[in-house]
Structure formats: C-alpha cells, structure tokens
C-alpha atoms as a PDB file:
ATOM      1  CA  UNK A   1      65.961  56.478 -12.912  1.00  0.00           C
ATOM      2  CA  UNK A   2      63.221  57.384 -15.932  1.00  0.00           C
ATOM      3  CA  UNK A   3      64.218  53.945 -17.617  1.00  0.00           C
ATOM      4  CA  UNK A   4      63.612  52.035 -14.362  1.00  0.00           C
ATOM      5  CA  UNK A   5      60.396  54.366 -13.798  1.00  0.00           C
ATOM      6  CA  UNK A   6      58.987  53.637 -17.659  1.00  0.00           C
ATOM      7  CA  UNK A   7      60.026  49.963 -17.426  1.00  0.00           C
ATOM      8  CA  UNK A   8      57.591  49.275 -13.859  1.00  0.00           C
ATOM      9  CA  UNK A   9      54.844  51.335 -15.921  1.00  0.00           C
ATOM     10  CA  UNK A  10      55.108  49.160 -18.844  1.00  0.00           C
ATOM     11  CA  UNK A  11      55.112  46.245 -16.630  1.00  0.00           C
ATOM     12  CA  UNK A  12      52.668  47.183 -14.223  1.00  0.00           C
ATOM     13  CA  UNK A  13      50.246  48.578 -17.728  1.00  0.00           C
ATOM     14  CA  UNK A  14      50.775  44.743 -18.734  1.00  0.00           C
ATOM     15  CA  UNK A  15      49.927  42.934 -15.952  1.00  0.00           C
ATOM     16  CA  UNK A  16      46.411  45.201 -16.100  1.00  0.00           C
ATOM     17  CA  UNK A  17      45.646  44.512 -19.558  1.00  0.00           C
ATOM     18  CA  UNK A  18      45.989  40.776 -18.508  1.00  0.00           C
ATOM     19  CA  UNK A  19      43.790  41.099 -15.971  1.00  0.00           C
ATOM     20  CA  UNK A  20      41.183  42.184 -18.432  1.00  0.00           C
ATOM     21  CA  UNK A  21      41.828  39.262 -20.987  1.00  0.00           C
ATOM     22  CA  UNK A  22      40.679  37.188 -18.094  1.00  0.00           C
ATOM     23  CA  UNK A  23      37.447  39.174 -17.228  1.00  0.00           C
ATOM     24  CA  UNK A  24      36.377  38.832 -20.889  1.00  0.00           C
ATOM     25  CA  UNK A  25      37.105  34.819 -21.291  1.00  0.00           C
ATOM     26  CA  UNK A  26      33.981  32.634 -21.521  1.00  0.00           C
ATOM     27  CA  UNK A  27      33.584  29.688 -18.513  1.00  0.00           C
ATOM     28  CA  UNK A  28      34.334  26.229 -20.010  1.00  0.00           C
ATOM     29  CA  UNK A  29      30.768  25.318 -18.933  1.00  0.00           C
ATOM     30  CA  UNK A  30      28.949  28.438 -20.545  1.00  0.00           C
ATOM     31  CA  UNK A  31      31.330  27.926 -23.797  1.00  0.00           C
ATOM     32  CA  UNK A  32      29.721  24.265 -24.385  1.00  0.00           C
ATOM     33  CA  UNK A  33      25.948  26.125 -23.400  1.00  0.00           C
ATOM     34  CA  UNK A  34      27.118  29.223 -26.134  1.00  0.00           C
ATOM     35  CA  UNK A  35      27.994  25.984 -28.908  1.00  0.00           C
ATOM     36  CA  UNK A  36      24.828  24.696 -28.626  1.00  0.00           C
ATOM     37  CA  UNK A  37      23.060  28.244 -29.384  1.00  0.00           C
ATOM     38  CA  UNK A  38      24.556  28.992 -32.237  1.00  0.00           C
ATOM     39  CA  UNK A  39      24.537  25.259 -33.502  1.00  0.00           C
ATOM     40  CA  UNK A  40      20.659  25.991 -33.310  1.00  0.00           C
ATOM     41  CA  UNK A  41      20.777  28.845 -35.274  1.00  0.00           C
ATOM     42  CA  UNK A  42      22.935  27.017 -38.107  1.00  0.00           C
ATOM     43  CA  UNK A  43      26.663  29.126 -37.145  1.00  0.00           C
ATOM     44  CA  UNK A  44      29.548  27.274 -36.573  1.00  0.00           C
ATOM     45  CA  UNK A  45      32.511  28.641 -34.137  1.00  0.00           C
ATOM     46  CA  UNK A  46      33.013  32.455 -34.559  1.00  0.00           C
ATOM     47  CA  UNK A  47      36.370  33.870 -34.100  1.00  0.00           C
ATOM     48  CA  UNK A  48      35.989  35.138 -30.810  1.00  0.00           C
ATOM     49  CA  UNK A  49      33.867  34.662 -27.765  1.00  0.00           C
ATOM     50  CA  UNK A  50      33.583  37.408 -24.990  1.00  0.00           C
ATOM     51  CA  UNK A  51      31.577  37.651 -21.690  1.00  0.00           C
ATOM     52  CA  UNK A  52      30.590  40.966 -21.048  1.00  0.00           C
ATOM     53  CA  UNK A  53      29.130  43.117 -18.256  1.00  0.00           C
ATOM     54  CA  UNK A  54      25.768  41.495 -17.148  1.00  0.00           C
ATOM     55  CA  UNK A  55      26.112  38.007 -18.395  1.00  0.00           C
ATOM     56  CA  UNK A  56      25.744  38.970 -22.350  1.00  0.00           C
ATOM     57  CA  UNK A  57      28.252  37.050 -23.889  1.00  0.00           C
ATOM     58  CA  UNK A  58      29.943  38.364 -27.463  1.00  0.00           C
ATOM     59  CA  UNK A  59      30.424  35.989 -30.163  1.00  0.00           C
ATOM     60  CA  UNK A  60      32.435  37.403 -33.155  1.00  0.00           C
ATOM     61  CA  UNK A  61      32.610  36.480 -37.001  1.00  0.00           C
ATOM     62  CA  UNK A  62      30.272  33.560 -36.681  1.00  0.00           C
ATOM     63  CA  UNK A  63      29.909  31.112 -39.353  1.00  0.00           C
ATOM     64  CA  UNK A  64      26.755  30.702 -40.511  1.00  0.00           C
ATOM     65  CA  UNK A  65      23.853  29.905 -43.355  1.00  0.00           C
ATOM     66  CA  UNK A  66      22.945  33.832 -43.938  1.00  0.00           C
ATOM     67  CA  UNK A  67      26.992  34.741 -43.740  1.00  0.00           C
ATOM     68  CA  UNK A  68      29.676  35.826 -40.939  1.00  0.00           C
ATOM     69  CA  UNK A  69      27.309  37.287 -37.892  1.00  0.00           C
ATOM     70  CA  UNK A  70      28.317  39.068 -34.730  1.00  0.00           C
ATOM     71  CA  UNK A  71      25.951  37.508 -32.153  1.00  0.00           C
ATOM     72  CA  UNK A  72      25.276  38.625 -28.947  1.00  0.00           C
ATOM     73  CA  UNK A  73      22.873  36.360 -26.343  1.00  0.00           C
ATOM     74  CA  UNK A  74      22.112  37.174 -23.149  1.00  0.00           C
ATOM     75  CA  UNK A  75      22.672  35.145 -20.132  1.00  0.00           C
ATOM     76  CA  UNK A  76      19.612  32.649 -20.756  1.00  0.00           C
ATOM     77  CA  UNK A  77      21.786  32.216 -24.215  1.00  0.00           C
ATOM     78  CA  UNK A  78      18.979  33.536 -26.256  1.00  0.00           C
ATOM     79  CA  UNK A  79      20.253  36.067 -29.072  1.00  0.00           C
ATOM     80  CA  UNK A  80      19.230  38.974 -28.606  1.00  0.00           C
ATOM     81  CA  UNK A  81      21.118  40.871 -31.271  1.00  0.00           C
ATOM     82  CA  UNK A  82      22.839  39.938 -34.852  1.00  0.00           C
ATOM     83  CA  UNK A  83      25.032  42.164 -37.151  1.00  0.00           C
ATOM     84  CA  UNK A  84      25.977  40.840 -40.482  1.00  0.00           C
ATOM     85  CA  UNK A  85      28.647  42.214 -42.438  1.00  0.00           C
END
C-alpha cells in the first residue's frame, strides 16, 4: 500500500511540475515580437525564454555584442533589466 501511495505522489508531483513548464512557455506570437527586441539590441537567441508573472518575459544567456546577457523586457518588450556575467 506505501508503494502504490508514493507511486500516485510521484505521479500526481509530475503532472504539477508540467503544468508549470506550460505557464512559463512564451506564445508563438510574443516569441517572434521577443526576436525582434533583442535583434535590436545586437543578441542573438538566448538559451531560454520564460514568461513570467505580469507579462515580463525572461530571456536567458543571450548572445550578444557586450557578451552573454540575461534580459528581462516587460510586456511592451522594452528591456527593462540586463545582467551580464
């Protein structure tokens, strides 16, 4: 009975951390608009790209002329913060 009880926990704690993949993933529509930003700012693609709570979206380990940048915009798609390593 505790295997069958610690399997449907496992399964049910996977199923929620799906769930939250999804939350975070960037609209096909908004991913083209979040290109475009960082094209202006010289970056290629970063490594990840995250919408967050309020309509900033994340972009990680972006490519560009003054190195690899975290860049965050806000839902305009202006930056409105950078972090180089």
């Amino acid at each position: 009975m505790r295997i069958f009880a610690l399997a449907l926990v496992l399964a049910l704690g996977g199923t929620v951390a799906f769930a939250a993949d999804d939350d975070d993933k960037v609209p096909d529509a908004d991913m083209t608009k979040l290109k475009a930003a960082l094209a202006e700012l010289g970056c290629t693609d970063g490594e990840g790209f995250k919408k967050e709570a309020e309509g900033i979206y994340e972009v990680d380990d972006a490519k560009c002329k003054m190195g690899t940048v975290d860049i965050k915009l806000d839902k305009d798609f202006k930056v409105i913060l950078t972090s180089r390593y």
